[in-house]
Protein backbone atom coordinates (compact mmCIF):
# COMPACT_ATOMS: atom_id res chain seq x y z
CA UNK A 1 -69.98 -127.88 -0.12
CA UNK A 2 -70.89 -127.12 3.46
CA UNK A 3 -73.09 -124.07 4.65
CA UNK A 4 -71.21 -121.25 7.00
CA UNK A 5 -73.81 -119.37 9.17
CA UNK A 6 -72.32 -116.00 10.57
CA UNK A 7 -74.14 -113.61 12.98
CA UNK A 8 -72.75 -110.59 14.81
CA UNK A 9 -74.79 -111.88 17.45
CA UNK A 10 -76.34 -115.54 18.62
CA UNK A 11 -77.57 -117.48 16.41
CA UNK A 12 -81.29 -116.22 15.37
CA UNK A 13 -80.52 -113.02 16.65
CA UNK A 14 -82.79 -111.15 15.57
CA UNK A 15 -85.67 -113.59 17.26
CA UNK A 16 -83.96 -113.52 20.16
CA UNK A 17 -84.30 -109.95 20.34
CA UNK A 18 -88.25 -110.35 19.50
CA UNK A 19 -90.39 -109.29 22.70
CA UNK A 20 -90.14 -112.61 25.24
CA UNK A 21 -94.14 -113.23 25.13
CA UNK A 22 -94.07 -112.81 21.31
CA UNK A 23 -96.04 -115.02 19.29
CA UNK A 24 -95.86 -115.72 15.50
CA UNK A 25 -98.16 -114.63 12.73
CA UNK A 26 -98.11 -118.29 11.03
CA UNK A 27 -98.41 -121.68 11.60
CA UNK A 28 -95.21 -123.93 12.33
CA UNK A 29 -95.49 -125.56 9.25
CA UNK A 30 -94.81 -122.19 7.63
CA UNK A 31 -91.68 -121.90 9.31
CA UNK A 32 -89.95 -125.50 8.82
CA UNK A 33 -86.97 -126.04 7.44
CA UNK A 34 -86.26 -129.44 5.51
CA UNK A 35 -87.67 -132.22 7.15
CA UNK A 36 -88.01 -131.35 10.58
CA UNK A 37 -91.42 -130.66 12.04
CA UNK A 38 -91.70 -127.59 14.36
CA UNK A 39 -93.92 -128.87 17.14
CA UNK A 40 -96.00 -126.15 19.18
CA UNK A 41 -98.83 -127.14 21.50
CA UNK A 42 -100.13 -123.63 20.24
CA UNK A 43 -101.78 -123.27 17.06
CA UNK A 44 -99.19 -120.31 16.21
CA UNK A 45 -95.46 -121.03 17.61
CA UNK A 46 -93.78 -118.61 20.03
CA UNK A 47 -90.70 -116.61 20.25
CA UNK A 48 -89.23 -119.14 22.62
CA UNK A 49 -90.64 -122.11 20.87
CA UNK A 50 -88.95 -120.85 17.64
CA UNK A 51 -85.73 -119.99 18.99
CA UNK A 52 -85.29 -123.64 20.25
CA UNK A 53 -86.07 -125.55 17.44
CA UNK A 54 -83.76 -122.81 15.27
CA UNK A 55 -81.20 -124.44 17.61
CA UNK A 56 -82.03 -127.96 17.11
CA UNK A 57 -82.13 -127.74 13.19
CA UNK A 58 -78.64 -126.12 13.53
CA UNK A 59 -77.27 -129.49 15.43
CA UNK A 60 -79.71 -131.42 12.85
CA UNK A 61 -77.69 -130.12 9.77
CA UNK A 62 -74.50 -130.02 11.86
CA UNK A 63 -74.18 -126.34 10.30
CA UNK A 64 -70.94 -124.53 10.95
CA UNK A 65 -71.96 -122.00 13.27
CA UNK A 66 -70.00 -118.50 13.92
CA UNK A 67 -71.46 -116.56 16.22
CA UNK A 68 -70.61 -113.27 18.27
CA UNK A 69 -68.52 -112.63 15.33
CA UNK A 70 -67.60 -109.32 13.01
CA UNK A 71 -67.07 -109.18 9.39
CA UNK A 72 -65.83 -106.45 7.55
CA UNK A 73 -64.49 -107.55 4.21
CA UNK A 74 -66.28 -110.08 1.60
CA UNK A 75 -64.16 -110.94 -1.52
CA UNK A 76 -65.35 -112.76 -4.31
CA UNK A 77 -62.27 -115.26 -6.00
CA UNK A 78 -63.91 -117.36 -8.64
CA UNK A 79 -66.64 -119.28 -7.20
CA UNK A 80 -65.87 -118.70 -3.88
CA UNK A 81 -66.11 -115.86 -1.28
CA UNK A 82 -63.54 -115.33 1.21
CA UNK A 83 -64.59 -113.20 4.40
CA UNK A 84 -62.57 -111.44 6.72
CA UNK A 85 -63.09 -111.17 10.03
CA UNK A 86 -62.63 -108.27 13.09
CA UNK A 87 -61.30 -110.20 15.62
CA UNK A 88 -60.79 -106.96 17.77
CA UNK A 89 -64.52 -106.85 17.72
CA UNK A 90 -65.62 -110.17 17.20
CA UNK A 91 -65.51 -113.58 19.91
CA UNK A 92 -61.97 -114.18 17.01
C-alpha cells in the first residue's frame, strides 16, 4: 500500500502560508518524521527551514504527491476510498 498526499494547494500549504519570518514553537526533533533529522542552526526551526525539509521527506518516501488539485467526492468501497476529482478547478 502506498500513501496519496492531496492538497488544494502546494504541498505544506498551510506553512507556506505561515508569516515568511515565522519561527516554530518546538524543537526540530518535535517535528521529524521517520528517520530523518530536521537540521536547524536555530534552536527552534523556521517557516522556511520547515517547508524545505517537508519537501525533502516527500522525495525521501517517494510519496505520491497531488498538488494544486480539487476534490469533491470521497467514496468508501470496501477497504478502499475512491476520490473524485474537479478537474475544472483543479491543475487535472
Amino acid at each position: 500500500m502506498r500513501a496519496l498526499v492531496i492538497d488544494k494547494g502546494c504541498l505544506c500549504n498551510s506553512i507556506f502560508h505561515y508569516p515568511v519570518n515565522m519561527v516554530f514553537f518546538t524543537t526540530p526533533e518535535l517535528l521529524e518524521i521517520g528517520d530523518l533529522p530536521l537540521v536547524s542552526p536555530n534552536e527552534k526551526p523556521t517557516r522556511v527551514e520547515a517547508l524545505k525539509y517537508y519537501r525533502r521527506a516527500a522525495e525521501h518516501y517517494e510519496l505520491e504527491l497531488r498538488c494544486l488539485s480539487w476534490w469533491f467526492a470521497w467514496r468508501q468501497r470496501r477497504e478502499l476510498y475512491c476520490a473524485h476529482e474537479d478537474r475544472e478547478r483543479g491543475s487535472g
